[in-house]
C-alpha atoms as a PDB file:
ATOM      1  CA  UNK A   1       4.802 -10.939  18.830  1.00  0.00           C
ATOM      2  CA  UNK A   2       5.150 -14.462  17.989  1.00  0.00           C
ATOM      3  CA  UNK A   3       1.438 -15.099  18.363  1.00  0.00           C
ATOM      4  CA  UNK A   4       0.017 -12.178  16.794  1.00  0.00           C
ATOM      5  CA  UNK A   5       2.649 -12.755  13.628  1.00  0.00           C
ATOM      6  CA  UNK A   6       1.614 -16.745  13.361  1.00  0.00           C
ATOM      7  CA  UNK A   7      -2.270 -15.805  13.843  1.00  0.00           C
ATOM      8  CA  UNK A   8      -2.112 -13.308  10.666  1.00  0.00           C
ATOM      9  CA  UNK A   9       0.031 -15.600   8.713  1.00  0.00           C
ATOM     10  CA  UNK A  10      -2.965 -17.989   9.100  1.00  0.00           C
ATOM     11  CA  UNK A  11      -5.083 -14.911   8.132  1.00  0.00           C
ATOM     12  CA  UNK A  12      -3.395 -13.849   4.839  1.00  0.00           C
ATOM     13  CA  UNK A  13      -3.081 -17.728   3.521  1.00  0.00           C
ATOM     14  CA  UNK A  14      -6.621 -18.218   3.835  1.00  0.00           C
ATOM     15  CA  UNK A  15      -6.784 -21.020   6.557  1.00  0.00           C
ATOM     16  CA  UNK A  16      -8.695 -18.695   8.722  1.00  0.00           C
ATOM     17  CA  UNK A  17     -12.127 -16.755   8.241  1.00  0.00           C
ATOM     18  CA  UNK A  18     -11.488 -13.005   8.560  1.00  0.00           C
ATOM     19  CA  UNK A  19     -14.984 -12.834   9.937  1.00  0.00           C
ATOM     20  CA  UNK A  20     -13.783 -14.621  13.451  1.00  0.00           C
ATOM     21  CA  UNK A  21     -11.587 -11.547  13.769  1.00  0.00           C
ATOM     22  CA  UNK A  22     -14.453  -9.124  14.863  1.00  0.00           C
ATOM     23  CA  UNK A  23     -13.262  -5.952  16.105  1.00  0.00           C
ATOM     24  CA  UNK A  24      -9.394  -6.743  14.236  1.00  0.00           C
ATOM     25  CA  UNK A  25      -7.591  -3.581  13.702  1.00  0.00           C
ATOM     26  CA  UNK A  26      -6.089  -4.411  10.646  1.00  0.00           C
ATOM     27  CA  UNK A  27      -1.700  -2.997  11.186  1.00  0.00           C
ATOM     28  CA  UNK A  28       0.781  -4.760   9.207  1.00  0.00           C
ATOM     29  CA  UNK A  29       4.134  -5.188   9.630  1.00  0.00           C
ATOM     30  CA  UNK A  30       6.003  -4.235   6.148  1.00  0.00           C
ATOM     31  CA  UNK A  31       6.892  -7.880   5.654  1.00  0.00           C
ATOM     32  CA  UNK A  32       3.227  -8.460   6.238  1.00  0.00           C
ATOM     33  CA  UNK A  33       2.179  -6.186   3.437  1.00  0.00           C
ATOM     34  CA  UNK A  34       4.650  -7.267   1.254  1.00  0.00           C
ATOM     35  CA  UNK A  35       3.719 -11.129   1.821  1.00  0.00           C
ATOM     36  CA  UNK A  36       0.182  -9.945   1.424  1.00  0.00           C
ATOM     37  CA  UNK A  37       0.883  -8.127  -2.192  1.00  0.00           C
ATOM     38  CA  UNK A  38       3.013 -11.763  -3.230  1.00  0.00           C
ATOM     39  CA  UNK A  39       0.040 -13.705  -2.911  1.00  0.00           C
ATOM     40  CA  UNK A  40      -2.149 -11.041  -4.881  1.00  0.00           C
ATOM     41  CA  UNK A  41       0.055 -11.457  -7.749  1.00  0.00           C
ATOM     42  CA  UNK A  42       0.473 -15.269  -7.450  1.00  0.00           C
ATOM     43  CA  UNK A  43      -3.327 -15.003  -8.603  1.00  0.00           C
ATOM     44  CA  UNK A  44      -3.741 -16.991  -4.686  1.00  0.00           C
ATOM     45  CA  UNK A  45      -7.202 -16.330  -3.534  1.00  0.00           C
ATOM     46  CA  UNK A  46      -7.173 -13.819  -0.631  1.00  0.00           C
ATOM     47  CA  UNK A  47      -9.828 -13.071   2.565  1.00  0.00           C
ATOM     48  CA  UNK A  48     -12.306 -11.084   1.426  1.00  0.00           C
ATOM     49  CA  UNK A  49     -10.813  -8.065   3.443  1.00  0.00           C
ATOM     50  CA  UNK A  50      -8.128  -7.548   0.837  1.00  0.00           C
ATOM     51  CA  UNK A  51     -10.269  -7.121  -2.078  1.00  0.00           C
ATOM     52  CA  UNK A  52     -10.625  -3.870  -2.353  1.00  0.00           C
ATOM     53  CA  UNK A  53      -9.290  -2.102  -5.569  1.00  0.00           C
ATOM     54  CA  UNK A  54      -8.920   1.298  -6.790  1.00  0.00           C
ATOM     55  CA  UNK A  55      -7.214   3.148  -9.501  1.00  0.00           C
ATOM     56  CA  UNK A  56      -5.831   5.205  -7.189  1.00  0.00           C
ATOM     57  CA  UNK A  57      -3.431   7.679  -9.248  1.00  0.00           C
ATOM     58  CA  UNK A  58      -6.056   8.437 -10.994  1.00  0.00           C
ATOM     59  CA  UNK A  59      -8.762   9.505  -8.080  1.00  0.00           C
ATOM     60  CA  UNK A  60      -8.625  13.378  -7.220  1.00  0.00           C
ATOM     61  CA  UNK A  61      -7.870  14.234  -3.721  1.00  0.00           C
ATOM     62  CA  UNK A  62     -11.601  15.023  -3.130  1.00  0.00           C
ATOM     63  CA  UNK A  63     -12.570  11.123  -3.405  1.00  0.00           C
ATOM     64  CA  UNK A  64      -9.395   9.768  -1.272  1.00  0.00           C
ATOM     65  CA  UNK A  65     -10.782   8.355   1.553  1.00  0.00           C
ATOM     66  CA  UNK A  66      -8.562   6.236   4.549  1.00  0.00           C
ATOM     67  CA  UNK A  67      -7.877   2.794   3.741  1.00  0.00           C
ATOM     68  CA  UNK A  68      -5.937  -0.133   2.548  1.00  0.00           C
ATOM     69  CA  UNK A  69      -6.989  -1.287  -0.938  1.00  0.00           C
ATOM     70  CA  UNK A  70      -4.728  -2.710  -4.173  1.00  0.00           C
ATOM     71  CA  UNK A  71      -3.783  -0.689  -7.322  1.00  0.00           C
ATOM     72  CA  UNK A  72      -2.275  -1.548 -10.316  1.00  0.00           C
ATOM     73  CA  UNK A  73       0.777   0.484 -11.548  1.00  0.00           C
ATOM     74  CA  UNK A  74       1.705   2.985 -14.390  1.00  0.00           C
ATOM     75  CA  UNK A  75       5.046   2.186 -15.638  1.00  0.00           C
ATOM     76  CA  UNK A  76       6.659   4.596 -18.309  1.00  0.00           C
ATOM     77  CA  UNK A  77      10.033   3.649 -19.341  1.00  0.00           C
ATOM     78  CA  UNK A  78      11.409   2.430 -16.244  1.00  0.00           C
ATOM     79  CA  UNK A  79      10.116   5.154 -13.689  1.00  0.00           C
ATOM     80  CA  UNK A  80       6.422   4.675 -12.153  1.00  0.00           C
ATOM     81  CA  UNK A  81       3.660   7.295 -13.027  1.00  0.00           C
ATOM     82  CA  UNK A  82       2.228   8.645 -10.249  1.00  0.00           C
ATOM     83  CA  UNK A  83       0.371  12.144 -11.826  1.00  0.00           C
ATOM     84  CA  UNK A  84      -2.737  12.351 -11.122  1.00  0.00           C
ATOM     85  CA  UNK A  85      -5.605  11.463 -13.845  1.00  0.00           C
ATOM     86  CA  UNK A  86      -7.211  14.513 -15.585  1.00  0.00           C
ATOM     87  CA  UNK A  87      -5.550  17.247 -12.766  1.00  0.00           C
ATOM     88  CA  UNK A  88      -1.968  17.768 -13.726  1.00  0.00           C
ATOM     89  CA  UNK A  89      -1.416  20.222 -10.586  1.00  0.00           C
ATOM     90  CA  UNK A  90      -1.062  17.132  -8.169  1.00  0.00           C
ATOM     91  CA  UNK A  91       1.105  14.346  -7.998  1.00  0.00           C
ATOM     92  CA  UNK A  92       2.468  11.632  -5.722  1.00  0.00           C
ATOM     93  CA  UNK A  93       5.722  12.669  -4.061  1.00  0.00           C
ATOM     94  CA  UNK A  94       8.033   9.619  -3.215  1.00  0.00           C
ATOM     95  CA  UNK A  95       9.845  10.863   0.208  1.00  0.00           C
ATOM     96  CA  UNK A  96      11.042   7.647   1.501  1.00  0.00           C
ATOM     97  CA  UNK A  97      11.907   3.802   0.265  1.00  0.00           C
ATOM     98  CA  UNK A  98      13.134   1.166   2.435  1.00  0.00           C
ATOM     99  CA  UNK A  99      14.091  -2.240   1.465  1.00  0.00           C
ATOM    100  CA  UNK A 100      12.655  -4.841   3.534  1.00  0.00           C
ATOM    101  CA  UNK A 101      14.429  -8.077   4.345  1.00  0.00           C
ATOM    102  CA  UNK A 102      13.359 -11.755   5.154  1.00  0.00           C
ATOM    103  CA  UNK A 103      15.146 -13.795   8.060  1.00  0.00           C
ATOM    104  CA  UNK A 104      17.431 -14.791   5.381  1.00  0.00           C
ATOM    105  CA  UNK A 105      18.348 -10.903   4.806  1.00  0.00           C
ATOM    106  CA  UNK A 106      17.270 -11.690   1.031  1.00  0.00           C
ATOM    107  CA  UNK A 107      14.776  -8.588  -0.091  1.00  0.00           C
ATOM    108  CA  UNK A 108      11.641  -9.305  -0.625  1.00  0.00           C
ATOM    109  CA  UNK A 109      10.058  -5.928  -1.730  1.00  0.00           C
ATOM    110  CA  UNK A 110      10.104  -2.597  -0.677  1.00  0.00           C
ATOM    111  CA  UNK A 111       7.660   0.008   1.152  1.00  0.00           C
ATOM    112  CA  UNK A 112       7.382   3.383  -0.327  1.00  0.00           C
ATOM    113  CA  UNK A 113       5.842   6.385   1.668  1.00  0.00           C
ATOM    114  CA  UNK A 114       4.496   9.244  -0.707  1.00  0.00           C
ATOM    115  CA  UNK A 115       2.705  12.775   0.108  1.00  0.00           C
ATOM    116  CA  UNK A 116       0.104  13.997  -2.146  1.00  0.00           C
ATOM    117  CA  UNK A 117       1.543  17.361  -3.171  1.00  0.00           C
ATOM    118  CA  UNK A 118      -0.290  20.404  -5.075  1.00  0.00           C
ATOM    119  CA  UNK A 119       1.753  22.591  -7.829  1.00  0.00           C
ATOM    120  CA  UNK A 120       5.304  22.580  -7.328  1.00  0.00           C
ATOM    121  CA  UNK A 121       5.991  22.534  -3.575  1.00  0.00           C
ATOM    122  CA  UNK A 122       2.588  22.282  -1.538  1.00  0.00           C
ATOM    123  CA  UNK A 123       2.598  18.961   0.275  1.00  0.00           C
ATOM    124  CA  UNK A 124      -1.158  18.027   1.544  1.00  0.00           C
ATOM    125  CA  UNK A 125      -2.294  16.205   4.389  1.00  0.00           C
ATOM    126  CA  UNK A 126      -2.784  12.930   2.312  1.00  0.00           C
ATOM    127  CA  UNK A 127       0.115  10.012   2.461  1.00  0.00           C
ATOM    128  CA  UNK A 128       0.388   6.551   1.278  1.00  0.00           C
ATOM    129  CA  UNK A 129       2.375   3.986   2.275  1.00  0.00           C
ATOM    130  CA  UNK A 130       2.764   1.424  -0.824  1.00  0.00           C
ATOM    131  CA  UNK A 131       3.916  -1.953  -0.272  1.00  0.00           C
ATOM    132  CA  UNK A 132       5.503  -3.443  -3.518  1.00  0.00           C
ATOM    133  CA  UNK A 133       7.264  -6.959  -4.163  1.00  0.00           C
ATOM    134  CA  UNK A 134      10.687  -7.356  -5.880  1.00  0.00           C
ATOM    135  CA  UNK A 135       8.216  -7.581  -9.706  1.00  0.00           C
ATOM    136  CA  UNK A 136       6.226  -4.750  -9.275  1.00  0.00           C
ATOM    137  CA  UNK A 137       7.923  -2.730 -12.012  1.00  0.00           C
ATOM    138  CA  UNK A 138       6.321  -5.720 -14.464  1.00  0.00           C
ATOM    139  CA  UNK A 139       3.157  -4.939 -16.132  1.00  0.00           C
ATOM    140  CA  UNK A 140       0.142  -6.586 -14.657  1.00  0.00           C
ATOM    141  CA  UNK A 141       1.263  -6.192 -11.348  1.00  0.00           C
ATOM    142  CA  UNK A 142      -0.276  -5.191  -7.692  1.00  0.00           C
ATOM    143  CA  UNK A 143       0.591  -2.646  -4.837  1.00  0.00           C
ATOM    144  CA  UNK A 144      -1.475  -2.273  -1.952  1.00  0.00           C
ATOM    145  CA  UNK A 145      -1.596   0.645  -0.314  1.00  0.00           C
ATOM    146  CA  UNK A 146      -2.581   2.555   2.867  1.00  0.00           C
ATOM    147  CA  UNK A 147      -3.923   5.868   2.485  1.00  0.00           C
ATOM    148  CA  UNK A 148      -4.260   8.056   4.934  1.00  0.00           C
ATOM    149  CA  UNK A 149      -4.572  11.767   6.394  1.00  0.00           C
ATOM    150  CA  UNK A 150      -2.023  13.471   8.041  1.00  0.00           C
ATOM    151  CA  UNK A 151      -3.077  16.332  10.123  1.00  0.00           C
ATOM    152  CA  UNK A 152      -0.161  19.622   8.803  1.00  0.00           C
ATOM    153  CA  UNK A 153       2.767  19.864  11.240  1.00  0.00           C
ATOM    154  CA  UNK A 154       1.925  16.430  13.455  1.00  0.00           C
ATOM    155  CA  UNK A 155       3.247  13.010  13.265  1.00  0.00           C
ATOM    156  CA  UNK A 156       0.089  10.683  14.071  1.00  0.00           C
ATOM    157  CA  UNK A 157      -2.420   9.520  11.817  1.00  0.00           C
ATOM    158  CA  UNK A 158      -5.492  10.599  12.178  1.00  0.00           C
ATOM    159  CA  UNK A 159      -8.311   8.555  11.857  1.00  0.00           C
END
């Protein structure tokens, strides 16, 4: 673990280029992610793997594809908009939020998982898991994200 963890470290500050990683399956740890979305909004330059961005709460479910890629956040009040765009039928269900903790135990962010549901009650297949730092409720701020597809009724991803 201790090799893997120091080789993406390098990765994420910059020292090393992403394209000597061929064939790296990208799977963060959620201190990873998190470390990953701190240096996005310290404006610190990032590999060119990280630079994808959407506006992802306002795609419809018919362009969501599987992937990791920043978004900026809609903050009313002091709750985070997560409606979809022009259809009002779906939305962004938060189902879990965990804390994570440095070596210190000091929290350094906090990984959300949310299911794309339709109408009321109708989760979909569609989940992302959205790594935030301890600012992410100011304006201007990043979250990356991980979207992908759930198959109904089974735990793995698909992909």
């Amino acid at each position: 673990m201790a090799s893997r963890r120091n080789a993406f470290s390098s990765m994420i500050d910059h020292r090393l280029n992403p394209d000597l990683f061929i064939g790296f399956h990208f799977l963060p740890t959620y201190e990873d992610g998190i470390r990953i979305v701190n240096n996005k909004n310290a404006g610190r330059e990032l590999p060119p793997i990280f630079n994808e961005y959407r506006r992802l709460f306002q795609c419809q479910p018919k362009q969501l594809e599987e992937c990791y890629c920043f978004t900026d956040v809609a903050v009313i009040g002091n709750k985070v908009n997560r409606a979809l765009g022009e259809d009002s039928r779906y939305y962004w269900k938060n189902i879990n939020k965990e804390f994570v903790k440095d070596d210190n135990n000091t929290v350094i962010g906090c990984v959300t998982k949310l299911v794309l549901h339709k109408d009321k009650n109708t989760p979909t297949e569609w989940h992302i898991l959205e790594y935030r730092d301890r600012k992410t409720a100011d304006a201007g701020r990043w979250v990356l994200c991980q979207i992908y597809k759930r198959e109904k009724n089974n735990d793995n991803v698909t992909g």
